[in-house]
N, C-alpha and C. Protein backbone atom coordinates (compact mmCIF):
# COMPACT_ATOMS: atom_id res chain seq x y z
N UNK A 1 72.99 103.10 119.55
CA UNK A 1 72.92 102.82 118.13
C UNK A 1 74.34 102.75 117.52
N UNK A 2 75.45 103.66 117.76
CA UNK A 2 76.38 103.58 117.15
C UNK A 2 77.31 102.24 118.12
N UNK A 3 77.28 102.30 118.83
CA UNK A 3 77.85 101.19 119.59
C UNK A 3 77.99 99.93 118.75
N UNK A 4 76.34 99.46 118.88
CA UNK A 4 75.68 98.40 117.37
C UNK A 4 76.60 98.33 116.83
N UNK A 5 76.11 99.26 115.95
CA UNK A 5 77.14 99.30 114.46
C UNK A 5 78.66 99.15 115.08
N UNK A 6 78.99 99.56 115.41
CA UNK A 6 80.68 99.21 115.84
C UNK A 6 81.34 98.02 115.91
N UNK A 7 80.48 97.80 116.88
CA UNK A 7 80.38 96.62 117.48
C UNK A 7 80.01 95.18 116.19
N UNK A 8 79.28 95.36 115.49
CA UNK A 8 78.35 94.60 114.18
C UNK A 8 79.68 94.49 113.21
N UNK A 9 80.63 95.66 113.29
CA UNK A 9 81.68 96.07 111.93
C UNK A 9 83.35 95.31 113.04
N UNK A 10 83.15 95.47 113.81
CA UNK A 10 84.18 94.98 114.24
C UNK A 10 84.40 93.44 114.23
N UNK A 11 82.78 92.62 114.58
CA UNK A 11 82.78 91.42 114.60
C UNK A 11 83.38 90.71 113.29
N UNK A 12 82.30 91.35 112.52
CA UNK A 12 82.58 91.03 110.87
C UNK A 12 84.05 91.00 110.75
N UNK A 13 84.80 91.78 110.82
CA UNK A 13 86.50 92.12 110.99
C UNK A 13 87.18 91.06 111.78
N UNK A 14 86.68 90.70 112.43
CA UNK A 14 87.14 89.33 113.50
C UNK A 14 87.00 88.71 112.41
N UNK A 15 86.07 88.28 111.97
CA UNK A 15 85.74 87.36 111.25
C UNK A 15 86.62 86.88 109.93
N UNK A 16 86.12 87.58 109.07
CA UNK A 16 86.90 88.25 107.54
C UNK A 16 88.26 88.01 107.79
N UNK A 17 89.01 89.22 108.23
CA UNK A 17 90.23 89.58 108.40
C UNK A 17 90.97 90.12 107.31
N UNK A 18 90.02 91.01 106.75
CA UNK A 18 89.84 91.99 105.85
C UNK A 18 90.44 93.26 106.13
N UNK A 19 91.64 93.58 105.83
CA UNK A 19 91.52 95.34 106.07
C UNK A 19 91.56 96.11 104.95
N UNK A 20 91.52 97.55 104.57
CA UNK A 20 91.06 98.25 103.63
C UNK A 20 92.59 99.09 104.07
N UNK A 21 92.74 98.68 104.48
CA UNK A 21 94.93 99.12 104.46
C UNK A 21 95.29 99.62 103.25
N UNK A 22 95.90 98.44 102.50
CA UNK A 22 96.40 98.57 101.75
C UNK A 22 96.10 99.41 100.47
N UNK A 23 94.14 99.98 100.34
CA UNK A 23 93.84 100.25 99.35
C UNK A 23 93.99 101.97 99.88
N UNK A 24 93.87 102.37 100.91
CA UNK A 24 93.98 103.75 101.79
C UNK A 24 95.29 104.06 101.60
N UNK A 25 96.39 102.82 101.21
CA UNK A 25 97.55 103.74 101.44
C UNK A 25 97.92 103.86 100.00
N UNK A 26 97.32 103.06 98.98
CA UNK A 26 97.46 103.09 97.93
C UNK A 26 96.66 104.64 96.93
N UNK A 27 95.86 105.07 97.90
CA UNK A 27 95.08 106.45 97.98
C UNK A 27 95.72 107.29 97.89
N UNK A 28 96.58 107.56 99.05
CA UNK A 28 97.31 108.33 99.94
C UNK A 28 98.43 108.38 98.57
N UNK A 29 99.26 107.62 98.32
CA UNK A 29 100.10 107.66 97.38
C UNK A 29 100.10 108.67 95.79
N UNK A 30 98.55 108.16 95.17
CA UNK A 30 98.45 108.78 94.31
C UNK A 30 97.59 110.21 94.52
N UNK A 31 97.51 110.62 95.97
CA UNK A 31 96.82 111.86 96.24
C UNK A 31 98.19 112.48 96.14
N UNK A 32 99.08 111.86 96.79
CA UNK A 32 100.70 112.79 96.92
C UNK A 32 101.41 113.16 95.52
N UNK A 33 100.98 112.00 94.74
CA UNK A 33 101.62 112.10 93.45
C UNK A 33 100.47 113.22 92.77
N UNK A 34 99.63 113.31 92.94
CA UNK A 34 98.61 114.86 92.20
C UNK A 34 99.14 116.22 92.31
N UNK A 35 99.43 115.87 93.82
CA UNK A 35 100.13 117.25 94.71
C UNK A 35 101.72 117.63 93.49
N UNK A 36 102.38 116.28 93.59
CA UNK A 36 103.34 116.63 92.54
C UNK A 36 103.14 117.23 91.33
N UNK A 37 102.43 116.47 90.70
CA UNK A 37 102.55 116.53 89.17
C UNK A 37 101.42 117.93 88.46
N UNK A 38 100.86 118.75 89.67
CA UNK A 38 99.95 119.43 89.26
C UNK A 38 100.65 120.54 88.39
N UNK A 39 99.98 121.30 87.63
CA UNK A 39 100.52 121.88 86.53
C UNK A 39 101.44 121.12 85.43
N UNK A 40 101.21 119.87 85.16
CA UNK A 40 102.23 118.96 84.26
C UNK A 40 100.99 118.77 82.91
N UNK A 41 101.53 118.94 81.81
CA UNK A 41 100.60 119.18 80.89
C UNK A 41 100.32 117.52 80.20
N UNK A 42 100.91 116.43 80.40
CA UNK A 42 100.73 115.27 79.47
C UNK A 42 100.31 114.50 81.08
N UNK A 43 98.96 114.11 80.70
CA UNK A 43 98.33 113.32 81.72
C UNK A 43 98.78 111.64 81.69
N UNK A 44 98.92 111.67 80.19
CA UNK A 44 99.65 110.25 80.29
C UNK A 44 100.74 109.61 81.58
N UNK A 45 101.77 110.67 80.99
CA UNK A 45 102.87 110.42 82.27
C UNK A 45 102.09 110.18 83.45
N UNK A 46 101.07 111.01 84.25
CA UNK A 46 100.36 111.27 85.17
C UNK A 46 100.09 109.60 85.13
N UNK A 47 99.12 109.23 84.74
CA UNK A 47 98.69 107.85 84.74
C UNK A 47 99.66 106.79 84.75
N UNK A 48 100.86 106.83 83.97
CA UNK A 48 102.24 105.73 83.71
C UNK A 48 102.36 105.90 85.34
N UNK A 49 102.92 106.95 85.84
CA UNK A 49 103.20 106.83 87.28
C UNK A 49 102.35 106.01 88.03
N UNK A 50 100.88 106.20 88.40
CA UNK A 50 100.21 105.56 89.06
C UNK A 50 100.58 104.22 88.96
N UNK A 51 100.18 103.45 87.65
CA UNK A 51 100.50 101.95 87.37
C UNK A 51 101.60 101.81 87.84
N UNK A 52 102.54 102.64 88.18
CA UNK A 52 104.43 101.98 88.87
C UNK A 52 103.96 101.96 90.37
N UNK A 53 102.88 102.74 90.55
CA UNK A 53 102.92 103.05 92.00
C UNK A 53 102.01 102.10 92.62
N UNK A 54 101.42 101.18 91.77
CA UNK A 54 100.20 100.59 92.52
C UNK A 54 101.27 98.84 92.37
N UNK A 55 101.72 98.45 91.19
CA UNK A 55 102.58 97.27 91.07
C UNK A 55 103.23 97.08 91.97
């Protein structure tokens, strides 16, 4: 069963040539920037960063 599916998700991927890269590392980024900014009292800033970080 899981083979299937693997196998079913990989084809599709042949296919497409789609990866979810760029949005995982774009994740990764603003998970690191949380780690920073935790205890920072104006969420704004919090958010201004993201938008620099995703452009």
């Amino acid at each position: 069963m899981r083979f299937k599916k693997a196998q079913s998700s990989a084809n599709q991927l042949a296919k497409t040539a789609i990866s979810n890269g760029p949005i995982k590392g774009i994740n990764r980024k603003i998970k690191a920037l949380k780690r920073i900014h935790y205890g920072f009292k104006n969420i704004d800033h919090f958010y201004a960063r993201i938008l620099l970080i995703v452009k």
